[in-house]
N, C-alpha and C. Protein backbone atom coordinates (compact mmCIF):
# COMPACT_ATOMS: atom_id res chain seq x y z
N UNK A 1 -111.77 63.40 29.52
CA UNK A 1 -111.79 62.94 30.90
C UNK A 1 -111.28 61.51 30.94
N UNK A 2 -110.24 61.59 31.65
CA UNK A 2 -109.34 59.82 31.36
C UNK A 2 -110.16 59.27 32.86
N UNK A 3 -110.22 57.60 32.29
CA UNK A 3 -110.78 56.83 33.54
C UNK A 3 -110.44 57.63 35.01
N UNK A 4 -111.47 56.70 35.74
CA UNK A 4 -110.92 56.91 37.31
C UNK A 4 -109.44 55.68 37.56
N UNK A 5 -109.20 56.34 37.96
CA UNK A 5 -107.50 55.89 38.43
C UNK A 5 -108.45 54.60 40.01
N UNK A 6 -107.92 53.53 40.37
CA UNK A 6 -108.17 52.93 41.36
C UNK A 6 -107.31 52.88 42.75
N UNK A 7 -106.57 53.58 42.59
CA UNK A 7 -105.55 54.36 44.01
C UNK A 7 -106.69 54.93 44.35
N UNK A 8 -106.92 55.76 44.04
CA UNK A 8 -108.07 56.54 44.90
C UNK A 8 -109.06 56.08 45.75
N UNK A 9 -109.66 54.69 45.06
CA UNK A 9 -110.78 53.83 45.80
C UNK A 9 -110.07 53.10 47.07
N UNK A 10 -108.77 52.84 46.73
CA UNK A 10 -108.24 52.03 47.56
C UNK A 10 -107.56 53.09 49.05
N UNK A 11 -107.34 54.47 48.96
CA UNK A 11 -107.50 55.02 50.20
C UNK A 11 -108.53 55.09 51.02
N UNK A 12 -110.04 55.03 50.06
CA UNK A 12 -111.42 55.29 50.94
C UNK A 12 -111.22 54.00 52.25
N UNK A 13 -112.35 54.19 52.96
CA UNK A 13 -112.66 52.93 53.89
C UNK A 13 -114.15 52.51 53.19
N UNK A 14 -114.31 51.45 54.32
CA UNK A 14 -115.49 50.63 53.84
C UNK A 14 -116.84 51.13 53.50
N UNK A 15 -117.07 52.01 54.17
CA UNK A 15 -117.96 53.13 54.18
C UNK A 15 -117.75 53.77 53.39
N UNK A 16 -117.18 54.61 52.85
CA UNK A 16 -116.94 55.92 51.72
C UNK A 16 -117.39 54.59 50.66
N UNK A 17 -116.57 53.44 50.26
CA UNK A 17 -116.77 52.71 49.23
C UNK A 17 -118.42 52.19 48.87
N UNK A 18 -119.17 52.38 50.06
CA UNK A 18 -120.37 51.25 49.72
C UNK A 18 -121.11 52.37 49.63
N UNK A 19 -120.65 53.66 50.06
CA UNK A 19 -121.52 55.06 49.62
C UNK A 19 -120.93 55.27 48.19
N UNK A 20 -120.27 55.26 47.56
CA UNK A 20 -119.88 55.54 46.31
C UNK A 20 -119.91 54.41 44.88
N UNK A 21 -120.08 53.06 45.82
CA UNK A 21 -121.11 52.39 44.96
C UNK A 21 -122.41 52.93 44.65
N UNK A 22 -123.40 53.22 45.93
CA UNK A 22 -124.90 53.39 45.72
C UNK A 22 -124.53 54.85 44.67
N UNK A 23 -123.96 55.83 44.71
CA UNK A 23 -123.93 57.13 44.28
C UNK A 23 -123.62 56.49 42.96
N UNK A 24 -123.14 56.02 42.49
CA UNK A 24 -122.29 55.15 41.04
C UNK A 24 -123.68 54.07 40.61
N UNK A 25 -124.62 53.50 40.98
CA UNK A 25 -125.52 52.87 40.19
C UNK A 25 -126.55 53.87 40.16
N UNK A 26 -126.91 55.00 41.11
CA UNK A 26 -128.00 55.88 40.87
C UNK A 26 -127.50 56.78 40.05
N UNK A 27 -126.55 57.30 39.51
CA UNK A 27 -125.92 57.70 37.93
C UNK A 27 -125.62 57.01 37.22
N UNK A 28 -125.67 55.54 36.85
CA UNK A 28 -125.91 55.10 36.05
C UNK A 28 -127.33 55.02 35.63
N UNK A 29 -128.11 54.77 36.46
CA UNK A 29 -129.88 54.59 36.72
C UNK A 29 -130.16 55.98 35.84
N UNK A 30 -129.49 57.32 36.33
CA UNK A 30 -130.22 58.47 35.73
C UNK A 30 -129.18 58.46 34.14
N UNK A 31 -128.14 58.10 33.79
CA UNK A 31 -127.60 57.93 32.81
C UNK A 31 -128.60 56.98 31.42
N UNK A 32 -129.02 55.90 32.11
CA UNK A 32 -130.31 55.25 31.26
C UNK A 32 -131.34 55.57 31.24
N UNK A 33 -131.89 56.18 32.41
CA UNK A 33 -133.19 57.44 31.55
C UNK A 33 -133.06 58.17 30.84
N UNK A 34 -131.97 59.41 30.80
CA UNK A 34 -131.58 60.41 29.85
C UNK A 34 -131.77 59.58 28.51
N UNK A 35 -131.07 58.58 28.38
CA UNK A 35 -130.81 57.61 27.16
C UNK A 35 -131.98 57.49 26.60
N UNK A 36 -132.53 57.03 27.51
CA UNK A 36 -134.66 56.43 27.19
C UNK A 36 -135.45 58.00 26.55
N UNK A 37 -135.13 59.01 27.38
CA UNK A 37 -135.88 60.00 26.82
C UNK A 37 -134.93 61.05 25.93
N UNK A 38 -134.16 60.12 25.68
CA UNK A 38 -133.22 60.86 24.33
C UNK A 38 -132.72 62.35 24.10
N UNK A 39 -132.00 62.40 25.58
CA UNK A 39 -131.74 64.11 26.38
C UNK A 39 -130.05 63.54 26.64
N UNK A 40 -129.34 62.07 26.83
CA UNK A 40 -128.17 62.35 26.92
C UNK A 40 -127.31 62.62 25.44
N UNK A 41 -126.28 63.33 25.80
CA UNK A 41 -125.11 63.67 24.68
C UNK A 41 -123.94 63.37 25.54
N UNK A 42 -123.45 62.50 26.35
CA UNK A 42 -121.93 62.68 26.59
C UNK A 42 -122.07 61.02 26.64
N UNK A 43 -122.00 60.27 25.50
CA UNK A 43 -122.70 58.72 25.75
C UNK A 43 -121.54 58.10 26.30
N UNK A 44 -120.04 58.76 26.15
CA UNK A 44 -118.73 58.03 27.14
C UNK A 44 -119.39 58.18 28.57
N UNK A 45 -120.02 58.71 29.56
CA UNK A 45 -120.57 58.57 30.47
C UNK A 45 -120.77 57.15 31.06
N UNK A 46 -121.35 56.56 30.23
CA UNK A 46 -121.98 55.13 30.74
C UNK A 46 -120.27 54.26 31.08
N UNK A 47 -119.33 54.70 29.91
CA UNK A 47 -118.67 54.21 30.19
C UNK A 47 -117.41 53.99 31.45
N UNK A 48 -117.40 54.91 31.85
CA UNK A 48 -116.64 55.53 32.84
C UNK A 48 -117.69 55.48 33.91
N UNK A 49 -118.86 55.22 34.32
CA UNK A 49 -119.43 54.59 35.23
C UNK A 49 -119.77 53.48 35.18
N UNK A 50 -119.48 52.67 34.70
CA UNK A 50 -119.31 51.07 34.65
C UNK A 50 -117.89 50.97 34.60
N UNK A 51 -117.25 51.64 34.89
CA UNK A 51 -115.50 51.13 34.78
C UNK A 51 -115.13 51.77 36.30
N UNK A 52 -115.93 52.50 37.03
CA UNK A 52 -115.72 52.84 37.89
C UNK A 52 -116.71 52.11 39.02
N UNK A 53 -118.08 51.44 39.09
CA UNK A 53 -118.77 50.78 39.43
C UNK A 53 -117.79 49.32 39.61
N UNK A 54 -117.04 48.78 38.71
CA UNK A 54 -116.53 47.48 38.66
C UNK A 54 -115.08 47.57 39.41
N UNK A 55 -114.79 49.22 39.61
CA UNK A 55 -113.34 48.84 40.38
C UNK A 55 -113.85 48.89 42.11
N UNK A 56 -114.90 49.91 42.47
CA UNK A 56 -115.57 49.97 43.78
C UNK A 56 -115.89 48.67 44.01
N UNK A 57 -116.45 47.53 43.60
CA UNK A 57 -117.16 46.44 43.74
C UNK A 57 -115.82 45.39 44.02
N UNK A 58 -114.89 45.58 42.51
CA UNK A 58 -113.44 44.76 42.59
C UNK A 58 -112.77 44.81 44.32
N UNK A 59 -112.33 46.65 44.94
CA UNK A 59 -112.21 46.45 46.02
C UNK A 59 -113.02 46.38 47.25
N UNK A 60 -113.94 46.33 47.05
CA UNK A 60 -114.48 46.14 48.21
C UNK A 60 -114.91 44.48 48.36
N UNK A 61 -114.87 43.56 47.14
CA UNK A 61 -114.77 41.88 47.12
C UNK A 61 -112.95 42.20 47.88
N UNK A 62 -111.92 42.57 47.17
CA UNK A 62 -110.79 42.39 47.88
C UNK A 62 -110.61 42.46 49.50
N UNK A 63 -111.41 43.29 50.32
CA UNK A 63 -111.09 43.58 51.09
C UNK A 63 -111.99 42.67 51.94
N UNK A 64 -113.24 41.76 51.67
CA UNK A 64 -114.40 41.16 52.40
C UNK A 64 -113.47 39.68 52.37
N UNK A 65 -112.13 39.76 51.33
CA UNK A 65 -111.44 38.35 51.07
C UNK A 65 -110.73 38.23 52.03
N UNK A 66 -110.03 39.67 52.63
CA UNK A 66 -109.14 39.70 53.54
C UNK A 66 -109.55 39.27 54.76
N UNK A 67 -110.42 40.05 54.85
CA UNK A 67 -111.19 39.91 56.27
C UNK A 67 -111.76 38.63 56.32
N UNK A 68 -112.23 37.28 55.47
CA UNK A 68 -112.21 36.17 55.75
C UNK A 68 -111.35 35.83 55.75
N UNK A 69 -109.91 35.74 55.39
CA UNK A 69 -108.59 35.08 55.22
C UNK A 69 -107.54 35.86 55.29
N UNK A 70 -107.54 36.28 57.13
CA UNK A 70 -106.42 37.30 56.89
C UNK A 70 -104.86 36.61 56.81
N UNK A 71 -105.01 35.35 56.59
CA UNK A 71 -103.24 35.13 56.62
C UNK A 71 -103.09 35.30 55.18
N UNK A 72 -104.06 35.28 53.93
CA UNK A 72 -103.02 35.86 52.78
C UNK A 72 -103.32 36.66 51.67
């Protein structure tokens, strides 16, 4: 399973994005329990939700930049 691509985040709107943050730390949240009670096996998981957590967050700072400074 290759990363999430960030085209994709960047069609959502502001909404889809701040819903797919919360959905993206509450699988990470259940990703570190599995861990704790020693039931996960796909441990690239964590990784690909922290690489996907940091591009949702990346655009949605891009877009809160715009909207304070829309001349650039």
């Amino acid at each position: 399973m290759p990363l999430p691509n960030v085209d994709e985040i960047r069609d959502l709107n502001d909404q889809e994005i701040e819903e797919q943050i919360v959905a993206t730390k509450k699988q990470l949240f259940e990703l570190r329990f599995q861990k704790g009670t020693r039931r996960l096996e796909k441990t690239h998981q964590f990784k690909h939700a922290r690489h996907r957590l940091a591009q949702l967050m990346t655009i949605e700072r891009e877009r809160q930049l715009q909207k304070a400074n829309p001349e650039g």
